[in-house]
C-alpha atoms as a PDB file:
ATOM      1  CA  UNK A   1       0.000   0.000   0.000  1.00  0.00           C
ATOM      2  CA  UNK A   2       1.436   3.257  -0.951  1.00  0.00           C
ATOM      3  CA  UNK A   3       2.220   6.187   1.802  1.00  0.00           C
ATOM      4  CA  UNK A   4      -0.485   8.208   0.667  1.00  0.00           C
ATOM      5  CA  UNK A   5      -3.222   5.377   1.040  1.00  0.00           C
ATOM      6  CA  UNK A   6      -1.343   4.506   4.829  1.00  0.00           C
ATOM      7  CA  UNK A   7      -1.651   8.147   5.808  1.00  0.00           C
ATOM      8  CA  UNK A   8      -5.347   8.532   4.915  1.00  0.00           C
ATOM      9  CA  UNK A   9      -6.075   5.457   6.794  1.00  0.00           C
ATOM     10  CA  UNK A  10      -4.552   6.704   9.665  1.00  0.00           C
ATOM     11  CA  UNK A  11      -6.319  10.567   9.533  1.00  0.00           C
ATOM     12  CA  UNK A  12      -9.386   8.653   9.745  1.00  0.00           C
ATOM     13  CA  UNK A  13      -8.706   6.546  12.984  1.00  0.00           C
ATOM     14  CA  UNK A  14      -7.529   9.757  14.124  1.00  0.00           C
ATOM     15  CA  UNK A  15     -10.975  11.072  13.606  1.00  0.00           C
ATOM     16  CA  UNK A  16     -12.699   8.278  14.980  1.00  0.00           C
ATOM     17  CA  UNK A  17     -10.626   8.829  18.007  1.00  0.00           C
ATOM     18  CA  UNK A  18     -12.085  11.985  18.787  1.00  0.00           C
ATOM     19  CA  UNK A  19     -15.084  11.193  17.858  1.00  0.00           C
ATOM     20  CA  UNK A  20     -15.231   8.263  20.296  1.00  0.00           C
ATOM     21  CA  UNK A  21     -14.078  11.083  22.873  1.00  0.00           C
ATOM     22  CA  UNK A  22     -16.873  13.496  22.336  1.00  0.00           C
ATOM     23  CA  UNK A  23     -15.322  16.075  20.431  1.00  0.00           C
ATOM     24  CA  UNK A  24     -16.319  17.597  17.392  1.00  0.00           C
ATOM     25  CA  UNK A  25     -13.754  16.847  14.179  1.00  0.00           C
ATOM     26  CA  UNK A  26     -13.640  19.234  11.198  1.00  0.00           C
ATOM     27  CA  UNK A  27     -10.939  17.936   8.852  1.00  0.00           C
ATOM     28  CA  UNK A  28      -8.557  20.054   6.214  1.00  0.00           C
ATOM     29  CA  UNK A  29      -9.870  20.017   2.688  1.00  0.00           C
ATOM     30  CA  UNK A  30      -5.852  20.837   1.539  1.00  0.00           C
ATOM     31  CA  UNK A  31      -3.349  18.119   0.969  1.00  0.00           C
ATOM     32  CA  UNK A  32      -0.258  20.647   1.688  1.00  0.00           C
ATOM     33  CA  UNK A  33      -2.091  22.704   4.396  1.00  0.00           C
ATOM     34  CA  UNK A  34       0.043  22.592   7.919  1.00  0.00           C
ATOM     35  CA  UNK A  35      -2.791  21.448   9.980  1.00  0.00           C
ATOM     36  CA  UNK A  36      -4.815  18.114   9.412  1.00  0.00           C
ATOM     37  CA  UNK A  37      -7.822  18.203  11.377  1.00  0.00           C
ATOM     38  CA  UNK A  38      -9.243  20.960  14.325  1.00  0.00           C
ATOM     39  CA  UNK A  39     -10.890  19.504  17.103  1.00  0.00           C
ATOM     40  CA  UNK A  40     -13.778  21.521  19.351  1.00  0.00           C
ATOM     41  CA  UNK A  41     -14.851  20.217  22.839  1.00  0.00           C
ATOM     42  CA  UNK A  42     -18.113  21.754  23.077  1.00  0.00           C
ATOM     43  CA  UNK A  43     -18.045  21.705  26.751  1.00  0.00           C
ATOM     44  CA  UNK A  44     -14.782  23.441  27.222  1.00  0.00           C
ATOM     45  CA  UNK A  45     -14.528  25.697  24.166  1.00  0.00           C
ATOM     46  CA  UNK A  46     -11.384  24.315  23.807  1.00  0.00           C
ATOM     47  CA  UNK A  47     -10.174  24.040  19.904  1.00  0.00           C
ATOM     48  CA  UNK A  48      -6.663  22.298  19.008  1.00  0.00           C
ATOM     49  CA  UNK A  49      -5.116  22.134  15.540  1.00  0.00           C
ATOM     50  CA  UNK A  50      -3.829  18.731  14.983  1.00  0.00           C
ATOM     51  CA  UNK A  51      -1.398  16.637  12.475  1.00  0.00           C
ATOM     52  CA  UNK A  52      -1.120  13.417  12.043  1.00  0.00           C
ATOM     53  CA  UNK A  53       1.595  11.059  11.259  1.00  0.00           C
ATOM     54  CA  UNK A  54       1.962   8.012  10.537  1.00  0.00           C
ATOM     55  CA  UNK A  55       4.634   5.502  13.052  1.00  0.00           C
ATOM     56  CA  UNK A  56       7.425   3.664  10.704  1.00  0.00           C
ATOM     57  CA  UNK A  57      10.128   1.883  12.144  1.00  0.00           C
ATOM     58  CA  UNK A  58      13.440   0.887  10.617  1.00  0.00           C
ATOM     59  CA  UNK A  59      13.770  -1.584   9.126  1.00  0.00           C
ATOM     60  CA  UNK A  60      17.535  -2.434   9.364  1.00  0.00           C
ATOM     61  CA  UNK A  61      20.524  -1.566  10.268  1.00  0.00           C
ATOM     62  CA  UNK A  62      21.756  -1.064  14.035  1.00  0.00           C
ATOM     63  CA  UNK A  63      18.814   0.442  14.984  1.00  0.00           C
ATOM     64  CA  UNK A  64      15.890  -1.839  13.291  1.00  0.00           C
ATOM     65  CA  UNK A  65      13.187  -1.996  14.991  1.00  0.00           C
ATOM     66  CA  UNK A  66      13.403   1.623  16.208  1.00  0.00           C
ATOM     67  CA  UNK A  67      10.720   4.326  15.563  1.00  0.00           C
ATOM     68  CA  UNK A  68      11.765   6.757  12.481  1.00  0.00           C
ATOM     69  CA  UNK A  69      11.374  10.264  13.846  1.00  0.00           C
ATOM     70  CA  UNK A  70       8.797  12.246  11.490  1.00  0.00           C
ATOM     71  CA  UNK A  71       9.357  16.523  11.111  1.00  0.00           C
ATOM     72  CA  UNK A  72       6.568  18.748  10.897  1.00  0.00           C
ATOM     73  CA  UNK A  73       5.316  19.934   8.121  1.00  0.00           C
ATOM     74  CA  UNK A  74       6.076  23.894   9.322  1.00  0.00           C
ATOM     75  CA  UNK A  75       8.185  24.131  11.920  1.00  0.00           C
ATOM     76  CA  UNK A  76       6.416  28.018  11.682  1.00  0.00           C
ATOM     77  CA  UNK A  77       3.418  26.926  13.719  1.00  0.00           C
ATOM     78  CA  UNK A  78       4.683  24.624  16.563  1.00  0.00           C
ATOM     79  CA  UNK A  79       2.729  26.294  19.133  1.00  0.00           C
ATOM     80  CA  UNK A  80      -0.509  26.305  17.911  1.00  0.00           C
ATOM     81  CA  UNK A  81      -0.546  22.683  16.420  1.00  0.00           C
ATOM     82  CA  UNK A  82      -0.684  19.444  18.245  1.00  0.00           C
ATOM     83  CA  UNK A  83       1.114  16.071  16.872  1.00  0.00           C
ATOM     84  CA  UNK A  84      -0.903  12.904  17.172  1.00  0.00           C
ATOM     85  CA  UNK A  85       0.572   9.923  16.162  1.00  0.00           C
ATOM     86  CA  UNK A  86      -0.880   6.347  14.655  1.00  0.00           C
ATOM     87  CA  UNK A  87       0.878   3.214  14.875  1.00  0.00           C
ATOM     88  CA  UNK A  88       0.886   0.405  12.450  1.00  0.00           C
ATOM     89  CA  UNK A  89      -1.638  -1.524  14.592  1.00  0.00           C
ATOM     90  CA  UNK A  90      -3.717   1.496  14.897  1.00  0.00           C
ATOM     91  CA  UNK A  91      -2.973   2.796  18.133  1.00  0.00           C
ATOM     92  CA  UNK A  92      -3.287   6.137  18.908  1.00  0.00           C
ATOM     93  CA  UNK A  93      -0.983   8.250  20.060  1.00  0.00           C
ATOM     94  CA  UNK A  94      -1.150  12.413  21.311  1.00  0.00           C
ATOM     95  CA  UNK A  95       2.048  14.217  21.082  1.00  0.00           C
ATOM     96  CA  UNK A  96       3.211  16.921  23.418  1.00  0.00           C
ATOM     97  CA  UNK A  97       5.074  20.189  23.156  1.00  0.00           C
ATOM     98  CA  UNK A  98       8.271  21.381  24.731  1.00  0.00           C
ATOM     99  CA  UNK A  99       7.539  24.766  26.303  1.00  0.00           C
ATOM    100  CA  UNK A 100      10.163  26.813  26.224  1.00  0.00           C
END
């Protein structure tokens, strides 16, 4: 399956996610935009810009087996926008930010 196919997959367990946690999910309608999906909690007010990336590990070397570290997208917006991360069974996982 090619990367493109592995990364929609994963943007829509992403949604499911949230959805499963009561949030409201509006998703990007851009391929090259910086964020993937915003999230509302409509008892909070709370809204969070989100992308998503997809886990690969290596696959050789000294270091098979290890997670491949993934960049953003724009480094510009790292405050406003939350990573969340899928792994190749499907779990879920939220990022966090260094404050600085």
């Amino acid at each position: 399956m090619n990367s493109n196919k592995i990364g929609a997959i994963s943007e829509q367990r992403v949604i499911c996610y949230f959805l499963e946690k009561g949030l409201d999910v509006f998703y990007s309608c851009q391929d090259t935009g910086p964020v993937d999906l915003i999230t509302f909690n409509t008892t909070t007010g709370e809204v969070k810009c989100w992308e998503v990336k997809t886990e690969n590990y290596r696959l050789s070397g000294p270091k098979k087996g290890n997670p491949i570290s993934r960049r953003r997208r724009n480094k510009n917006f790292t405050k406003i926008i939350d990573m969340i991360y899928v792994n190749k069974k499907g779990k879920i996982r939220e990022g966090w930010r260094r404050e600085k």
